[in-house]
C-alpha atoms as a PDB file:
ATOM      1  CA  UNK A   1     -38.158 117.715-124.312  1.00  0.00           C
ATOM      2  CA  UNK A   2     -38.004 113.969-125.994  1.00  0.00           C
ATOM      3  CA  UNK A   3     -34.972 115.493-128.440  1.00  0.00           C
ATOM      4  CA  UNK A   4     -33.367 116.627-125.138  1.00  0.00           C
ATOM      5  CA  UNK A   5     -33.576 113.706-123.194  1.00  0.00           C
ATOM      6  CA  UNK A   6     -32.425 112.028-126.288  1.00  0.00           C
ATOM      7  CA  UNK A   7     -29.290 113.769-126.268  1.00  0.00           C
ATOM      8  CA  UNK A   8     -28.916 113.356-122.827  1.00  0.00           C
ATOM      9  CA  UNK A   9     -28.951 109.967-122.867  1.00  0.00           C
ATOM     10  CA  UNK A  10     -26.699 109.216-125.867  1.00  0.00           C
ATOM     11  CA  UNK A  11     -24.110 111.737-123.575  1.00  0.00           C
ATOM     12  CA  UNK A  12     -23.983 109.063-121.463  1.00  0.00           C
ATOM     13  CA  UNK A  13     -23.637 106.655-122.955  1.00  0.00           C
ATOM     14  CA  UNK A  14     -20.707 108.264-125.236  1.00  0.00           C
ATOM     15  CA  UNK A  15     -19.333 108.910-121.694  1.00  0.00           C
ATOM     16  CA  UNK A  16     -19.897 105.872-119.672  1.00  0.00           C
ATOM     17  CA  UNK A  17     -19.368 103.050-121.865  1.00  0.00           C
ATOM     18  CA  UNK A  18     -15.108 104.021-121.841  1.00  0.00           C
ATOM     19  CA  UNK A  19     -15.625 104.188-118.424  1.00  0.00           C
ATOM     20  CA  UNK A  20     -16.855 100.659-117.904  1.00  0.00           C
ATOM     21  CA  UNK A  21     -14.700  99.755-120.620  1.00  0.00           C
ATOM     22  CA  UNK A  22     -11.828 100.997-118.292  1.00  0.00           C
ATOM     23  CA  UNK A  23     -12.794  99.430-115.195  1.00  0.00           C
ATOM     24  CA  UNK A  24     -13.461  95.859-116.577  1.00  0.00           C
ATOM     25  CA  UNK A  25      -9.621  95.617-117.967  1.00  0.00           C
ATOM     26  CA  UNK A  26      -8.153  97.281-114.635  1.00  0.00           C
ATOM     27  CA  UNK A  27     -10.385  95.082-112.435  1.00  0.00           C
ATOM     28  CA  UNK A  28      -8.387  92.507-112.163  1.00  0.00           C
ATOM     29  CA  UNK A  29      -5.362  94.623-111.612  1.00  0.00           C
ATOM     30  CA  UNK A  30      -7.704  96.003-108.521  1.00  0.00           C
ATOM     31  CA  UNK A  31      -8.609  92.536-107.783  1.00  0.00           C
ATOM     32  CA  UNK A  32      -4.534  91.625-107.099  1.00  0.00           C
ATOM     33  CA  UNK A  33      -3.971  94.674-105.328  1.00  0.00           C
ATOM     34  CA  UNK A  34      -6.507  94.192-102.933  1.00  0.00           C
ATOM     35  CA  UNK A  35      -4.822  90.865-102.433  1.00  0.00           C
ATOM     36  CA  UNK A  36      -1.142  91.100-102.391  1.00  0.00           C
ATOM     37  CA  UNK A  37      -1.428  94.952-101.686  1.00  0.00           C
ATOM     38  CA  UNK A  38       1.064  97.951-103.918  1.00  0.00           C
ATOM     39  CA  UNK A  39       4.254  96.579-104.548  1.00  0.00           C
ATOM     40  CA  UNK A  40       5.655  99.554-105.524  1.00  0.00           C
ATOM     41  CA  UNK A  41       6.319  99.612-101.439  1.00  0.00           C
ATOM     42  CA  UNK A  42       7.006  96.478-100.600  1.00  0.00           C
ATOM     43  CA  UNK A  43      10.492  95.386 -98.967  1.00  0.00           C
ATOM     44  CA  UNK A  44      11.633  91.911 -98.837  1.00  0.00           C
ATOM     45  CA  UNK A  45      13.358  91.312 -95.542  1.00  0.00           C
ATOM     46  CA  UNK A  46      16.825  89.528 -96.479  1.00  0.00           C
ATOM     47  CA  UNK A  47      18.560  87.918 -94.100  1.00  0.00           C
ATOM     48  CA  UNK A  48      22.552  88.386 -94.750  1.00  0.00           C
ATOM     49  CA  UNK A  49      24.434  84.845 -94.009  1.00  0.00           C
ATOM     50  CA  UNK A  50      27.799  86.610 -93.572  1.00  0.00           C
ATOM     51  CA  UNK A  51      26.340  88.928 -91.027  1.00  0.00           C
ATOM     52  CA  UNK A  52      24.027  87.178 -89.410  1.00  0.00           C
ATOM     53  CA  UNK A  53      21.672  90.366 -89.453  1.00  0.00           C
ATOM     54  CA  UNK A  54      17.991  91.389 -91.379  1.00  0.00           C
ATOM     55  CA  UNK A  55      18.067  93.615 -94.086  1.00  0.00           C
ATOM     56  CA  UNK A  56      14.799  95.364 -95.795  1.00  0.00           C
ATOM     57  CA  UNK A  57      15.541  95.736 -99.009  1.00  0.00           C
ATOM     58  CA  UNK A  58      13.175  97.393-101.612  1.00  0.00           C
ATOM     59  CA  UNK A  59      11.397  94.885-103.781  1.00  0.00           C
ATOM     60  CA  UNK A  60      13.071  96.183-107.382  1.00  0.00           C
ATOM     61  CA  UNK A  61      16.276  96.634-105.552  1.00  0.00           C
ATOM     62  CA  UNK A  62      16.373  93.276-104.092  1.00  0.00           C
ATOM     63  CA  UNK A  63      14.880  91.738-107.653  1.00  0.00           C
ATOM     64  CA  UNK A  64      18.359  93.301-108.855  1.00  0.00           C
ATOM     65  CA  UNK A  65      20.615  92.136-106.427  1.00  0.00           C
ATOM     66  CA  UNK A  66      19.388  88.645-107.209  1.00  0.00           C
ATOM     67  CA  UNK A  67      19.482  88.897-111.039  1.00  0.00           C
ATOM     68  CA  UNK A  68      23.207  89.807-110.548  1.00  0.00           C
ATOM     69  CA  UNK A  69      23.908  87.506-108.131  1.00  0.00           C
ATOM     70  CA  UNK A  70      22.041  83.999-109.488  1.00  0.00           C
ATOM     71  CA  UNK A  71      22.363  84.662-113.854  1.00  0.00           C
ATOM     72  CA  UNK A  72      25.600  86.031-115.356  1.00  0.00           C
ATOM     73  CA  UNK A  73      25.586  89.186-116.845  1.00  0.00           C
ATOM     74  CA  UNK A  74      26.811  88.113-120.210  1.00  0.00           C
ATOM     75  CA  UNK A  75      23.224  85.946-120.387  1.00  0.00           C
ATOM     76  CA  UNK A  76      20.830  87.403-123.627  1.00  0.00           C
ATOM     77  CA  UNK A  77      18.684  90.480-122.145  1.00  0.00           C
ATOM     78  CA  UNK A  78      15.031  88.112-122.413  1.00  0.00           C
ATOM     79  CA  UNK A  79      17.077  85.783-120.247  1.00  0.00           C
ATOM     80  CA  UNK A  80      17.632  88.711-117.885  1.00  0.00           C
ATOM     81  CA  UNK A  81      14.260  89.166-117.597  1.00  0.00           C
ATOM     82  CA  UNK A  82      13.157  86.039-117.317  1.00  0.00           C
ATOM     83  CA  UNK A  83      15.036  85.827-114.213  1.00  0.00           C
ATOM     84  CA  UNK A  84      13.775  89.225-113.247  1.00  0.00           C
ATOM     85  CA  UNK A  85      10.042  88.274-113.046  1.00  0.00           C
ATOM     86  CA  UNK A  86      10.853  84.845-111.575  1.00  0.00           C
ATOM     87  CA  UNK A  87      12.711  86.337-108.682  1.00  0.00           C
ATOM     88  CA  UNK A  88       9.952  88.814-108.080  1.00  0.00           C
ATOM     89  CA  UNK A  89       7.612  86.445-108.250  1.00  0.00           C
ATOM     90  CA  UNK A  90      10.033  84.313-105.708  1.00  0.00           C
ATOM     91  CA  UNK A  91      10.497  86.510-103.276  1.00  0.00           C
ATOM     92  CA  UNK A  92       6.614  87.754-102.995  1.00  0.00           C
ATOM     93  CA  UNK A  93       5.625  84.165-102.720  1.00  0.00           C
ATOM     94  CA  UNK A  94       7.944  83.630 -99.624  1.00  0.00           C
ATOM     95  CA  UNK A  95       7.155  87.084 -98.285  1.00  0.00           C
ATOM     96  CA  UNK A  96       3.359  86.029 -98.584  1.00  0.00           C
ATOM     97  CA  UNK A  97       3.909  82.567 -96.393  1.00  0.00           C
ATOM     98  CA  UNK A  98       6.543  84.429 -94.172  1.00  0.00           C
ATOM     99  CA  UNK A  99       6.724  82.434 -90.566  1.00  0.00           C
ATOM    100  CA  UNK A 100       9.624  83.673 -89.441  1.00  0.00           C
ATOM    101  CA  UNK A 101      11.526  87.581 -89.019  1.00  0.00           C
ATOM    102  CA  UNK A 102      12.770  87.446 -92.088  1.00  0.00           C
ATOM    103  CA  UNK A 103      11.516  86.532 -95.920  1.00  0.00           C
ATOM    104  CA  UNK A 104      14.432  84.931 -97.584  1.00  0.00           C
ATOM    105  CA  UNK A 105      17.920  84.740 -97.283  1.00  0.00           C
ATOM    106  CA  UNK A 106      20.795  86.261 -99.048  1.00  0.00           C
ATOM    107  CA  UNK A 107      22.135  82.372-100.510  1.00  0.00           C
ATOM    108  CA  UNK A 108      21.276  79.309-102.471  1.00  0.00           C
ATOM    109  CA  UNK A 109      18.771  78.130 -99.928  1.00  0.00           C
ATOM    110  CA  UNK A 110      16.582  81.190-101.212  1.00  0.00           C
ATOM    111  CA  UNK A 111      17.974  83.362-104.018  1.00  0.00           C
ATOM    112  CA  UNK A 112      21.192  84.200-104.030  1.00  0.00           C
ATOM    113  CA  UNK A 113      21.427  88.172-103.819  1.00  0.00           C
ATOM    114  CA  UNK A 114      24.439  90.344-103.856  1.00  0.00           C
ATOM    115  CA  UNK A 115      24.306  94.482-102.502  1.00  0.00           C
ATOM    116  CA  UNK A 116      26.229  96.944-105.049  1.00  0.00           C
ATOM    117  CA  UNK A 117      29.633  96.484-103.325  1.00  0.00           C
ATOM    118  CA  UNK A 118      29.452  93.122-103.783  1.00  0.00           C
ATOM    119  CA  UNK A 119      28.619  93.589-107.669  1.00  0.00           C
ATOM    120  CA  UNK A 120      32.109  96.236-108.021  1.00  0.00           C
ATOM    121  CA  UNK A 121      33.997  93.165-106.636  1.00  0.00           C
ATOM    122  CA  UNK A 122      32.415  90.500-108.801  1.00  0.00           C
ATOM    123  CA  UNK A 123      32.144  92.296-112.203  1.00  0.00           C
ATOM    124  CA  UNK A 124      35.460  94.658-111.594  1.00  0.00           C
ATOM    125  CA  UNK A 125      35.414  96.587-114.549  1.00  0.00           C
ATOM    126  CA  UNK A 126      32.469  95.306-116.040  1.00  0.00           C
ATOM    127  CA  UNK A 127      30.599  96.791-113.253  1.00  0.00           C
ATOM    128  CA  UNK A 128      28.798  99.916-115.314  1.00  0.00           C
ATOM    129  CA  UNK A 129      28.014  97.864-118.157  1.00  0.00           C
ATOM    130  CA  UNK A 130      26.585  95.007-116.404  1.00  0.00           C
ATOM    131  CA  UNK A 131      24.915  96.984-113.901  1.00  0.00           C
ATOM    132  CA  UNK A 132      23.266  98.817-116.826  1.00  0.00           C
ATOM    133  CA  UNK A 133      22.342  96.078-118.439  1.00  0.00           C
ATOM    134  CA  UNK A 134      20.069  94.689-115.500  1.00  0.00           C
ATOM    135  CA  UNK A 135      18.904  97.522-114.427  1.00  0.00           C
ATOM    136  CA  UNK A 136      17.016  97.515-117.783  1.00  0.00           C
ATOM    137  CA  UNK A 137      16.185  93.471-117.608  1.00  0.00           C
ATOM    138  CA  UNK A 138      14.904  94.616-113.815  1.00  0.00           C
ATOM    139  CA  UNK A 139      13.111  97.998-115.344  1.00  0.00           C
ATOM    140  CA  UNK A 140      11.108  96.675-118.102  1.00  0.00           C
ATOM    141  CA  UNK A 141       9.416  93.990-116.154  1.00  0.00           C
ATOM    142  CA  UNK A 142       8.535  96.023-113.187  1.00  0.00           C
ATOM    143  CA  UNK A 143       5.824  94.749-110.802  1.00  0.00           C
ATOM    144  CA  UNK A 144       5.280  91.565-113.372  1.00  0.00           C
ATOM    145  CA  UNK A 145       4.986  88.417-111.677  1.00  0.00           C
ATOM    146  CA  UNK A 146       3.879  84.934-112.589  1.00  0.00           C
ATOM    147  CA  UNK A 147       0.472  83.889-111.394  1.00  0.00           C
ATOM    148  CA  UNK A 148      -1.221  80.515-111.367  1.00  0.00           C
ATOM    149  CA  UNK A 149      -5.515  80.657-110.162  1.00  0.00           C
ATOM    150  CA  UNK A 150      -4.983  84.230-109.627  1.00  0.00           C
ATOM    151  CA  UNK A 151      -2.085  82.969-107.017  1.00  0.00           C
ATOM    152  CA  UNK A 152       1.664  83.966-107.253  1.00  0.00           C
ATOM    153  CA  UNK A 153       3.439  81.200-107.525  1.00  0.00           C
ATOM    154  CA  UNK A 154       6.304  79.803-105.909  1.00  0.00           C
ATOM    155  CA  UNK A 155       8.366  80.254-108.994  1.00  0.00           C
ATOM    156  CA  UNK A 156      11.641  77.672-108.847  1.00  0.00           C
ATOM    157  CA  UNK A 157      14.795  77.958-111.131  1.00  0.00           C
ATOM    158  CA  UNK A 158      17.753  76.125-111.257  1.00  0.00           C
ATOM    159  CA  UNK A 159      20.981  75.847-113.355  1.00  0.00           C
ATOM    160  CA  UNK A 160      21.021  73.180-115.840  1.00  0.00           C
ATOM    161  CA  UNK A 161      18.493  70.175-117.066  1.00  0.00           C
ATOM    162  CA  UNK A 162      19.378  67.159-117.885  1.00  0.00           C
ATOM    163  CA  UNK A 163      17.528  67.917-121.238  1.00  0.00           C
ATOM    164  CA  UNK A 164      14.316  67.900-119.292  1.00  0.00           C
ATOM    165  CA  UNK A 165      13.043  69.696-116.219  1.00  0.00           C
ATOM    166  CA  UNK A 166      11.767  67.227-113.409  1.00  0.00           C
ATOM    167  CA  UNK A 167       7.972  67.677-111.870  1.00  0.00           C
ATOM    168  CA  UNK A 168       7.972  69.082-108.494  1.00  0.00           C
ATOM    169  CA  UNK A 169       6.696  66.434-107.009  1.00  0.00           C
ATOM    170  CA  UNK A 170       9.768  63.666-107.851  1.00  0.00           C
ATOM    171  CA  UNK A 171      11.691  66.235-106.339  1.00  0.00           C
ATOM    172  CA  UNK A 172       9.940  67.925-103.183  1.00  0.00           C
ATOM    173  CA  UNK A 173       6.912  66.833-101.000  1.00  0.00           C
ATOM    174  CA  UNK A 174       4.467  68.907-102.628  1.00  0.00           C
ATOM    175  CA  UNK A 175       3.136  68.260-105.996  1.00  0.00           C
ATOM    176  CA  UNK A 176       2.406  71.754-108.148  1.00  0.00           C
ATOM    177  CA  UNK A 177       0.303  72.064-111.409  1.00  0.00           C
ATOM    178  CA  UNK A 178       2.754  74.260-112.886  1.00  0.00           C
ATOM    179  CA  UNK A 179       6.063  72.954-112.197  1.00  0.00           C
ATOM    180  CA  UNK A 180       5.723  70.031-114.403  1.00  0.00           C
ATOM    181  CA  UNK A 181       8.502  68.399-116.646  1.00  0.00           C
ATOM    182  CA  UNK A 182       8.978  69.834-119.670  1.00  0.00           C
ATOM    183  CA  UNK A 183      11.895  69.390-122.549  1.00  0.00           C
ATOM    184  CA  UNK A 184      15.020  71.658-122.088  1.00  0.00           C
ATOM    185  CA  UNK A 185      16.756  71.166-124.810  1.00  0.00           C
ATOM    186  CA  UNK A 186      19.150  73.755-125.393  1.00  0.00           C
ATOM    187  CA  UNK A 187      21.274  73.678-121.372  1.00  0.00           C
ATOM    188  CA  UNK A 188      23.484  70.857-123.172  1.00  0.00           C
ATOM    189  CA  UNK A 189      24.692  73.405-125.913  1.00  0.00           C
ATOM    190  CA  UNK A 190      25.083  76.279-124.021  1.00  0.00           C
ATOM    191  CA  UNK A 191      25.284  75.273-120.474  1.00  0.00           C
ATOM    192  CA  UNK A 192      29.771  74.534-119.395  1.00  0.00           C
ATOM    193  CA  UNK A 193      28.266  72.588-116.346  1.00  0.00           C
ATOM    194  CA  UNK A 194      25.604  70.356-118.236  1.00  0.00           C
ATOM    195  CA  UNK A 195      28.449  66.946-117.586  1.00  0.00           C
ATOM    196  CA  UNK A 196      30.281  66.486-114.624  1.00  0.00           C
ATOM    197  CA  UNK A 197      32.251  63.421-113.198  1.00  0.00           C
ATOM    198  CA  UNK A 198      32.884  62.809-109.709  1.00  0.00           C
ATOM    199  CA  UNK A 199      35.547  59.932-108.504  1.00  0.00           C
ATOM    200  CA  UNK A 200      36.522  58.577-105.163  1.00  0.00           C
ATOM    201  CA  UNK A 201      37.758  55.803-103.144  1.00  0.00           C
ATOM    202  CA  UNK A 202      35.471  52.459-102.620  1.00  0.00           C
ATOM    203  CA  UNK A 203      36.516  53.212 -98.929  1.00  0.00           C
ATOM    204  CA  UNK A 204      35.752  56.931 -99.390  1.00  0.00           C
ATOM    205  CA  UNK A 205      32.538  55.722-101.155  1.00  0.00           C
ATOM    206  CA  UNK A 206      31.368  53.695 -98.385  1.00  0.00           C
ATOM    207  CA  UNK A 207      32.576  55.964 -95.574  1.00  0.00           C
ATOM    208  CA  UNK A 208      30.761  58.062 -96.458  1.00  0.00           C
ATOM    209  CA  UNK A 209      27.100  56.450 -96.819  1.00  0.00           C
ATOM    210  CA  UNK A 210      28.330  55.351 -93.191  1.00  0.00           C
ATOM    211  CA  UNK A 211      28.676  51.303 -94.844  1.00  0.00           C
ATOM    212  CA  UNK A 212      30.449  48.686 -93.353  1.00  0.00           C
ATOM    213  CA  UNK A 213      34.221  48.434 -95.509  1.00  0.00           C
ATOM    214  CA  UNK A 214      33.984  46.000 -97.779  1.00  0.00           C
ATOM    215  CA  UNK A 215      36.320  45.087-101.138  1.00  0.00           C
ATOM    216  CA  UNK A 216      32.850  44.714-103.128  1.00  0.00           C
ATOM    217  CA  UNK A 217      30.202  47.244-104.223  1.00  0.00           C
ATOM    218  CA  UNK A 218      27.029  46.041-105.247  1.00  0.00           C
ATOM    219  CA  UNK A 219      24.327  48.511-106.246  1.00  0.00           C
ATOM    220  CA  UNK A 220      21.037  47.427-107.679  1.00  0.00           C
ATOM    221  CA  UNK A 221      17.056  48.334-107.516  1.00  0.00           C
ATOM    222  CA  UNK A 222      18.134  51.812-108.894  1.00  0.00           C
ATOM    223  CA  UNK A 223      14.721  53.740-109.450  1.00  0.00           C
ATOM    224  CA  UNK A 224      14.432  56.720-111.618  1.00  0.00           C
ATOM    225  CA  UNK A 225      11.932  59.287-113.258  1.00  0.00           C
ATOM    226  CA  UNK A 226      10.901  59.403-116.261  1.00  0.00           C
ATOM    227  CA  UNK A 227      13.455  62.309-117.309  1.00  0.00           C
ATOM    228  CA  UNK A 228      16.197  59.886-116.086  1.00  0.00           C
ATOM    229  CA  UNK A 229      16.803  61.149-112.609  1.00  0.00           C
ATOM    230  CA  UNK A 230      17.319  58.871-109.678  1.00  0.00           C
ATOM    231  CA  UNK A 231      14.968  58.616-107.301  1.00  0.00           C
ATOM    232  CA  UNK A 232      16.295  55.467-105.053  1.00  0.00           C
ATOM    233  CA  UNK A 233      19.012  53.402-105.268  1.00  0.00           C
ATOM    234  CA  UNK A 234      20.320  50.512-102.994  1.00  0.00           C
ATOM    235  CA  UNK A 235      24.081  50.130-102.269  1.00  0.00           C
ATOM    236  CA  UNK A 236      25.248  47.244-100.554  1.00  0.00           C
ATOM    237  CA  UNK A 237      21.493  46.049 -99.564  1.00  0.00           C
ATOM    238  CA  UNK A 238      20.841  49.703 -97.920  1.00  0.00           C
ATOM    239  CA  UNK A 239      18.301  51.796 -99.857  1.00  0.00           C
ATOM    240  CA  UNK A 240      19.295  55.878 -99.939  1.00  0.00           C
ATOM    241  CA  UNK A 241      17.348  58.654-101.367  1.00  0.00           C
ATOM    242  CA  UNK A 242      18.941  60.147-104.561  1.00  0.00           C
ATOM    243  CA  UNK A 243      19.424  63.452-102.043  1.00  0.00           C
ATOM    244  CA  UNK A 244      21.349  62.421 -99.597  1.00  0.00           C
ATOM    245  CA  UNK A 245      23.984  60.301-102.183  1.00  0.00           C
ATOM    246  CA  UNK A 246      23.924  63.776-104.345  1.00  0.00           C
ATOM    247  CA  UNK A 247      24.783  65.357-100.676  1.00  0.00           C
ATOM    248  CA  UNK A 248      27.217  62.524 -99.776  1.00  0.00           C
ATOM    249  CA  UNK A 249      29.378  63.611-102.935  1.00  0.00           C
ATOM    250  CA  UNK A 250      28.741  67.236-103.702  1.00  0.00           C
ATOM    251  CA  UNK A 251      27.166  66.026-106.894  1.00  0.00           C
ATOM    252  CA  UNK A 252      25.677  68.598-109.204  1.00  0.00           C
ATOM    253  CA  UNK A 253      22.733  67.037-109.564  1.00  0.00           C
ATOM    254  CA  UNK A 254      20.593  63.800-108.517  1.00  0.00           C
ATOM    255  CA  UNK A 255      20.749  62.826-112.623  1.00  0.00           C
ATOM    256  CA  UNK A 256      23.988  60.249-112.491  1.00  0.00           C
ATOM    257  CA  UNK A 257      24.701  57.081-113.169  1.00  0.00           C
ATOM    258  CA  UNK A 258      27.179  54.727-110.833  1.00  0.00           C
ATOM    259  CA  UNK A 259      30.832  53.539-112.650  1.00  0.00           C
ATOM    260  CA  UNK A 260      32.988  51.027-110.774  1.00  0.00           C
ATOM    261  CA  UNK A 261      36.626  51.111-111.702  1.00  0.00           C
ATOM    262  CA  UNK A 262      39.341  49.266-109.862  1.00  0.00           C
ATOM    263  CA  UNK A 263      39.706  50.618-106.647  1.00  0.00           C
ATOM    264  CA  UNK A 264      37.553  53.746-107.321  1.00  0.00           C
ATOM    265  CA  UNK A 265      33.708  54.758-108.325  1.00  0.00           C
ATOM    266  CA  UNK A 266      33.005  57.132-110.888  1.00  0.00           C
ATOM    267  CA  UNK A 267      29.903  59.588-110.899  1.00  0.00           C
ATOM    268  CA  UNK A 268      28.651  60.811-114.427  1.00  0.00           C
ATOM    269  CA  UNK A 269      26.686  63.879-113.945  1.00  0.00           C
ATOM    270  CA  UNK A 270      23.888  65.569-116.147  1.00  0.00           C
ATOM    271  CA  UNK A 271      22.777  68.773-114.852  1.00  0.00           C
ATOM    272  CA  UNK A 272      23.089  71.484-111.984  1.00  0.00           C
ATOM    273  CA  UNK A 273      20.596  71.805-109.972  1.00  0.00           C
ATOM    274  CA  UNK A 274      17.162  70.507-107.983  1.00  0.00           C
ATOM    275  CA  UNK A 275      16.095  70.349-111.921  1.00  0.00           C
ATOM    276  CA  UNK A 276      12.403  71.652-110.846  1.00  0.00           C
ATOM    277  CA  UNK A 277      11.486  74.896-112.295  1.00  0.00           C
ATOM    278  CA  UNK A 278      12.909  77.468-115.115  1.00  0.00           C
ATOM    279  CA  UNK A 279      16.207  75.877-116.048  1.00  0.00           C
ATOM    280  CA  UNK A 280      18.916  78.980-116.045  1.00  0.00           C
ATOM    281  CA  UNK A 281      20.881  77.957-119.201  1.00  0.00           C
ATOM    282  CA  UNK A 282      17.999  76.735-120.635  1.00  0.00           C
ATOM    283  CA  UNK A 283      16.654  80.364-120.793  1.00  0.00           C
ATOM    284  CA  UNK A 284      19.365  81.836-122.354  1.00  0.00           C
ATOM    285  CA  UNK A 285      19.813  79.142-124.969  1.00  0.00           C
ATOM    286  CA  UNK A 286      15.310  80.151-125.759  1.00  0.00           C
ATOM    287  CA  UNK A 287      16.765  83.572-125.715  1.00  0.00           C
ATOM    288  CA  UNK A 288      19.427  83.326-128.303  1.00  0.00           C
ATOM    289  CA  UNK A 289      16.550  81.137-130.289  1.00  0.00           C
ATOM    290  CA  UNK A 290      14.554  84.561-130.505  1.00  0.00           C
ATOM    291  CA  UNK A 291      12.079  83.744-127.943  1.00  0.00           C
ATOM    292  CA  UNK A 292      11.370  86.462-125.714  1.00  0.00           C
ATOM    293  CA  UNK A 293      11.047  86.609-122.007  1.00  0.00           C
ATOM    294  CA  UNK A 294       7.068  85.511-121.545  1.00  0.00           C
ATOM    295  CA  UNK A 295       8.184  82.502-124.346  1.00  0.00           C
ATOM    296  CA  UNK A 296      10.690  81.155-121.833  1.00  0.00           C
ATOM    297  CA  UNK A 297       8.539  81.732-118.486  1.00  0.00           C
ATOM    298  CA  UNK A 298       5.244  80.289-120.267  1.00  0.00           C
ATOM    299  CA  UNK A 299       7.487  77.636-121.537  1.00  0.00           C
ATOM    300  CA  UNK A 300       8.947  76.531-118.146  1.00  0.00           C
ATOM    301  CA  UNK A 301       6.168  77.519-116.062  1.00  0.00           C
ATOM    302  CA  UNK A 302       3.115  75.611-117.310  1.00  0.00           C
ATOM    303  CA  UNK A 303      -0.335  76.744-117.717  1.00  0.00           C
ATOM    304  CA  UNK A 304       0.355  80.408-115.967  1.00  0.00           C
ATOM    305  CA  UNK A 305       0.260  84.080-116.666  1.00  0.00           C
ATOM    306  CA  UNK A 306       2.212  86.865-116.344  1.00  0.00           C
ATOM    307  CA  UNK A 307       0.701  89.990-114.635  1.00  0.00           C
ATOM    308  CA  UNK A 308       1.711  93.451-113.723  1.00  0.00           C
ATOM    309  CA  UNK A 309       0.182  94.487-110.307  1.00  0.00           C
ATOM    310  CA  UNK A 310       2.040  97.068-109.276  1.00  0.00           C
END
């Protein structure tokens, strides 16, 4: 009876250890399911700006409609789904704090995202090879997002650094443990927008920051970050945010510095973009470096993980 119960017992245990094995590593795959719920259902309600009208669009569709419509096509496959996971994780995090009918919208205020018709006419007869090509960026990361405390996060991306990406909170109200500065220093070899110049008119130039006309200029007490972007600057004894002179001018990014010429001033430009986040071009360049897709998001997304929970 001992040698039986023996036997039983080491059963068991052969049999429940794997078990509890199992359920420790998918517990906290339960643990975000129970939180966010199955993705593998979810729709992201997309508001379309030409139509004026809400769209539910499954979640991997949607995540492919944005690849193709915010990185081009060309971009290394890591790139691709670098994007991929950070517009998942996007678009979950603004589903999640959803106040309004709909959960993003279709343009650069959001994500941009483009429907299949709208790939035919951007990619023409590229359109089977590039639509191949993210459907497999889109594919091998399914259901992976980027988490921060066991929290999606809001996961922001932009164009081109100015060698550097800018902490969130220099940039937005809210200050966020993972969007910190961090060196980018591949966008000025691989991204065609990293310098830009802008020139106008002094009138145009103070016309537009609604100044009195004047034949002199004088800018001073400019104030900056410490990845050279400019925070303040005072024209003329009037102090503007760095945001509303970027606005002002259509300038590609809030990294510039002020050139006075004759009758004209001259914006130099470094960047494209809010500068906050995964820098676009900065990705590919990690990509043709050999890093892989987790490299570049654990690179520009500090201190987080990357999780499937679907």
């Amino acid at each position: 009876m001992i040698k039986l119960k023996k036997v039983l017992l080491f059963t068991l245990i052969i049999i429940l250890i794997p078990l509890l094995i199992i359920g420790l590593s998918n517990s906290s795959n339960l643990l975000y399911k129970i939180k966010y719920g199955s993705i593998n259902n979810k729709v992201i309600k997309v508001k379309r700006n030409e139509t004026k009208t809400v769209e539910s669009v499954p979640l991997e569709k949607y995540v492919l409609g944005v690849v193709a419509g915010e990185m081009p096509a060309s971009f290394d496959i890591e790139a691709l789904k670098a994007q991929a996971v950070a517009s998942r994780t996007y678009a979950l995090n603004k589903a999640q704090n959803n106040k309004t009918d709909y959960d993003v919208d279709d343009g650069t205020s959001s994500q941009v995202y483009i429907d299949e018709e709208q790939m035919k006419e951007k990619w023409q007869d590229s359109y089977e090879e590039n639509l191949s090509k993210i459907k497999e960026a889109v594919a091998d990361t399914k259901g992976e997002v980027i988490l921060y405390n066991n929290n999606i996060i809001d996961a922001m991306f932009f164009s081109t650094s100015n060698g550097y990406t800018e902490n969130s909170d220099d940039v937005f109200q809210n200050s966020m443990p993972y969007l910190k500065s961090v060196e980018s220093k591949w966008d000025k070899e691989e991204s065609p927008v990293f310098s830009s110049t802008k020139e106008v008119s002094k009138t145009e130039f103070l016309f537009n920051l609604n100044l009195p006309s004047n034949t002199n200029i004088s800018i001073d007490n400019i104030t900056k970050t410490n990845t050279g972007r400019v925070k303040t600057i005072t024209i003329n004894g009037k102090t503007f945010e760095s945001s509303k002179i970027r606005s002002a001018f259509n300038l590609r990014s809030t990294s510039f510095n002020i050139e006075l010429k004759d009758d004209k001033v001259i914006f130099n430009v470094n960047g494209y973009g809010h500068g906050v986040g995964m820098s676009q071009y900065g990705a590919n360049g990690m990509a043709k470096k050999g890093y892989n897709y987790q490299d570049i998001l654990n690179h520009y997304y500090q201190n987080c993980e990357i999780k499937k929970i679907s």
